[in-house]
C-alpha atoms as a PDB file:
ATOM      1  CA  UNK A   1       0.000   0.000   0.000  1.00  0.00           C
ATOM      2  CA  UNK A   2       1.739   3.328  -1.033  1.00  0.00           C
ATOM      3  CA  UNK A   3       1.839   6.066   1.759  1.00  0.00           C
ATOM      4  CA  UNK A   4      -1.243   8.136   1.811  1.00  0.00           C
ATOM      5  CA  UNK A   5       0.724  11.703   1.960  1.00  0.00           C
ATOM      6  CA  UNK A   6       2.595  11.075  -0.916  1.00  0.00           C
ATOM      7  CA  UNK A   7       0.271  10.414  -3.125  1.00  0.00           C
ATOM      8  CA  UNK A   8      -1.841  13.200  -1.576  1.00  0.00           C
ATOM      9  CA  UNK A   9       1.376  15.347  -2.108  1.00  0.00           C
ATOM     10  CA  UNK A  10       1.498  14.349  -6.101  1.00  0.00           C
ATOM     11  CA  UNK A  11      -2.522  14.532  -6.045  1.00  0.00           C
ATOM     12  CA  UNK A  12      -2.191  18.140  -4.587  1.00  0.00           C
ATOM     13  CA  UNK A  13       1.022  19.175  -7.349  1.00  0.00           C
ATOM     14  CA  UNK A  14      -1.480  18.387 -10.065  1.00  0.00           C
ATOM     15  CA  UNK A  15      -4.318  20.300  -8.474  1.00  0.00           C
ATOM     16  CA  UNK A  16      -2.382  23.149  -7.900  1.00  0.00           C
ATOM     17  CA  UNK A  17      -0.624  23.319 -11.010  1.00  0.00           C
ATOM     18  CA  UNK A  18      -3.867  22.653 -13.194  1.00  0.00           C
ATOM     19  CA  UNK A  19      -6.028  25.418 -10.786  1.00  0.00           C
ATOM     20  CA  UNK A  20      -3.068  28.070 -12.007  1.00  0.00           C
ATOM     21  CA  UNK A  21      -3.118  27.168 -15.433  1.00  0.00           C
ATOM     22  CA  UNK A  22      -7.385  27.417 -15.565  1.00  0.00           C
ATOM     23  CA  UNK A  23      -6.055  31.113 -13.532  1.00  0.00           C
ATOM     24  CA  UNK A  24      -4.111  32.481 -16.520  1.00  0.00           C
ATOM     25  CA  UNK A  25      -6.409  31.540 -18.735  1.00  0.00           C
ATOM     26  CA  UNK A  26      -9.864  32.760 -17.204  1.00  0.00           C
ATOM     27  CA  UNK A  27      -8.510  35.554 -16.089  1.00  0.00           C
ATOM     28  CA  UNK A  28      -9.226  38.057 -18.650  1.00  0.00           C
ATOM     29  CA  UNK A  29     -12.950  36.880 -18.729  1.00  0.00           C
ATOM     30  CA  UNK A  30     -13.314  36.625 -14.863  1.00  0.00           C
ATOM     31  CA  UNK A  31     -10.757  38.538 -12.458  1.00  0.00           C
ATOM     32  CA  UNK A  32     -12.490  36.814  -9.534  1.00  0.00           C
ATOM     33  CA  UNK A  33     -12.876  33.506 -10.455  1.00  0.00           C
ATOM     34  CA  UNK A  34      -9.056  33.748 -11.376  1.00  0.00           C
ATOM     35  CA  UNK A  35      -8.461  35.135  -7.315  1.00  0.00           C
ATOM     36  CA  UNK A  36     -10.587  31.782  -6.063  1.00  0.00           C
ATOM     37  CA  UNK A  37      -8.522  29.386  -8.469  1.00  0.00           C
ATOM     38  CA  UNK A  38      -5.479  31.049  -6.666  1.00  0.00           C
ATOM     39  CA  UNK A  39      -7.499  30.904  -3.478  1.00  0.00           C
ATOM     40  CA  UNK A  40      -7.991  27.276  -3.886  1.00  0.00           C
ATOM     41  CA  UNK A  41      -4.413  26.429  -4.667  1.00  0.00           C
ATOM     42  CA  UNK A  42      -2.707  27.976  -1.979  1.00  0.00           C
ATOM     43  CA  UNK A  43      -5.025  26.104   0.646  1.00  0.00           C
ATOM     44  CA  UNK A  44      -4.240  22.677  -1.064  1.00  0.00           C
ATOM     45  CA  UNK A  45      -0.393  23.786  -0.829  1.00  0.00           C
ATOM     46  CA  UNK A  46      -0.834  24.759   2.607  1.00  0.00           C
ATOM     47  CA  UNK A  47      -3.144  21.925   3.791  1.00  0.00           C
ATOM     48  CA  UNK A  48      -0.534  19.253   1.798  1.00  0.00           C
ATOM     49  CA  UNK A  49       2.659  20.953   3.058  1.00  0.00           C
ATOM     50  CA  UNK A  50       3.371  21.160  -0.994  1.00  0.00           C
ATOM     51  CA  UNK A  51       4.935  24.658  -2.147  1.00  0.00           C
ATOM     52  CA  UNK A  52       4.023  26.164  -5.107  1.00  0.00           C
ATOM     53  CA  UNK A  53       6.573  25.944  -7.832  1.00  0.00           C
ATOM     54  CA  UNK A  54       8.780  29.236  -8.466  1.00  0.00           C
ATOM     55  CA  UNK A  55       6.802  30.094 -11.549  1.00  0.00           C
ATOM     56  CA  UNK A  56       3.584  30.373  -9.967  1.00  0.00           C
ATOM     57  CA  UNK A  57       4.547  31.766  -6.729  1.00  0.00           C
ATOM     58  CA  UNK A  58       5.856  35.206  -8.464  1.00  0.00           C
ATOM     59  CA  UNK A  59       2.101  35.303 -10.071  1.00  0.00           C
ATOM     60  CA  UNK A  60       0.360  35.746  -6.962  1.00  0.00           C
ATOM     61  CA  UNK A  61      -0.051  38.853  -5.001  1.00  0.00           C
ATOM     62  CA  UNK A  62       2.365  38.552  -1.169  1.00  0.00           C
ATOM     63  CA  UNK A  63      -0.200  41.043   0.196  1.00  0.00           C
ATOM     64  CA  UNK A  64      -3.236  40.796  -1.303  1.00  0.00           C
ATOM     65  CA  UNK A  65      -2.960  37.186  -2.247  1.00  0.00           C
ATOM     66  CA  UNK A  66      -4.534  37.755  -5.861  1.00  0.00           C
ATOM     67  CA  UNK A  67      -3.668  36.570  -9.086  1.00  0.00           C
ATOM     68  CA  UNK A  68      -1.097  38.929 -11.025  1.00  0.00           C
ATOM     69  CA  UNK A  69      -1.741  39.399 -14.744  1.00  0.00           C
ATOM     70  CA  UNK A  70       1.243  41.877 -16.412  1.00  0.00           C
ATOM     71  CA  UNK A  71      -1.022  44.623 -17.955  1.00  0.00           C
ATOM     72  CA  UNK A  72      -4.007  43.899 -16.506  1.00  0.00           C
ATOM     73  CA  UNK A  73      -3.450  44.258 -12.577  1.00  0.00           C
ATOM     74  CA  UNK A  74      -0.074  44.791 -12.064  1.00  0.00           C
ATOM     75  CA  UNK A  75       3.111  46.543 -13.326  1.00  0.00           C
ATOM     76  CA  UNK A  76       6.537  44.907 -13.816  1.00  0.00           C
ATOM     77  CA  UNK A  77       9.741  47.203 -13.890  1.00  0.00           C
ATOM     78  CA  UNK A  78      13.135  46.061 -14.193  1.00  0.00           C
ATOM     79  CA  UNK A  79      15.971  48.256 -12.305  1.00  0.00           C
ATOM     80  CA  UNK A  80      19.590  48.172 -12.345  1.00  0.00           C
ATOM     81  CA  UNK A  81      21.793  50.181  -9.857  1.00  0.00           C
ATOM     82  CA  UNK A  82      25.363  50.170  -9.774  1.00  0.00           C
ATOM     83  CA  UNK A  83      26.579  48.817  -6.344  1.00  0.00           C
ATOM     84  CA  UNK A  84      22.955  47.768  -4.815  1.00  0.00           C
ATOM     85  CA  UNK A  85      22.184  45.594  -7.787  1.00  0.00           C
ATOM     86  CA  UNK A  86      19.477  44.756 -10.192  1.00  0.00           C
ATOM     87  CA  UNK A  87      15.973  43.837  -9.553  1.00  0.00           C
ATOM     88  CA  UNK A  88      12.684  43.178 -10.866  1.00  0.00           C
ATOM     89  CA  UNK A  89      10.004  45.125  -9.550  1.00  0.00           C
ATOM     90  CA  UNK A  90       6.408  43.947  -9.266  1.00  0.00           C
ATOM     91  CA  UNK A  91       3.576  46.356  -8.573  1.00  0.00           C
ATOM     92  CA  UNK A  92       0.196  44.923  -7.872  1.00  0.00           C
ATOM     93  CA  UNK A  93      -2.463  47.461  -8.929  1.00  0.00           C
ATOM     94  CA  UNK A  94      -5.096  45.927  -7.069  1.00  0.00           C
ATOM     95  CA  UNK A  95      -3.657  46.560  -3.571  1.00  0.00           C
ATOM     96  CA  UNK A  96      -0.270  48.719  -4.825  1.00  0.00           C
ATOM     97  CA  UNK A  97       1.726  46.594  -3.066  1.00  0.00           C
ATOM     98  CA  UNK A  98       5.347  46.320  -4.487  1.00  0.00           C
ATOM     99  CA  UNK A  99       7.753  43.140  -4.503  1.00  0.00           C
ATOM    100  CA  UNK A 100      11.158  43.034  -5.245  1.00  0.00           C
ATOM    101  CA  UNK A 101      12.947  40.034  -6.756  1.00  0.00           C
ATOM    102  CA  UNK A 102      16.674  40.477  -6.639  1.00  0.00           C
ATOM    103  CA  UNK A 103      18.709  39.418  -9.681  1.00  0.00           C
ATOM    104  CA  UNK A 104      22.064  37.874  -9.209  1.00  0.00           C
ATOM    105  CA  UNK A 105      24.864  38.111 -11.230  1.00  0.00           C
ATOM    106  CA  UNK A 106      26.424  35.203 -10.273  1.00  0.00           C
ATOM    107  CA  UNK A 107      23.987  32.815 -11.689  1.00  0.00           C
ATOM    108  CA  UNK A 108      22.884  32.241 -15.680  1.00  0.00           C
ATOM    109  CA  UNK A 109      19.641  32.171 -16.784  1.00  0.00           C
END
């Protein structure tokens, strides 16, 4: 018998995964129903002890918790400064909250 919280861990992957995918692509019919898809997936993350892959994780809101769409609801600006370093900047225009991600040098894309 395989252990029940790994297969609810692979169960919960697919869920989440599939939930952000059905995000991006309702989302410029249906804002909100985008927000619950997002809703849904972080409680079967946090409920599974599964994180959210990388790629997702930099779509969703840190205050607000809402789906981000570039153009739609919220801004992204790039930055480079000599000495602090170059980042991303992510504006959501729902809640104008701003995130940061750092870029580093070091590693290739």
């Amino acid at each position: 018998m395989p252990n029940f919280k790994k297969v609810a861990a692979k169960v919960a992957k697919q869920r989440i995964s599939f939930l952000f995918q059905a995000a991006e692509e309702i989302f410029p019919e249906d804002p909100q129903l985008a927000h619950r898809y997002v809703d849904l997936a972080r409680k079967y993350s946090q409920r599974t002890k599964v994180k959210i892959p990388k790629k997702w994780k930099r779509r969703v809101c840190h205050n607000c918790h809402h789906f981000l769409y570039p153009g739609k609801n919220c801004r992204i600006r790039m930055q480079s400064r000599k000495g602090k370093g170059s980042h991303i900047s992510v504006t959501c225009l729902d809640c104008n909250h701003t995130t940061r991600y750092f870029i580093d040098k070091k590693k290739k894309f």
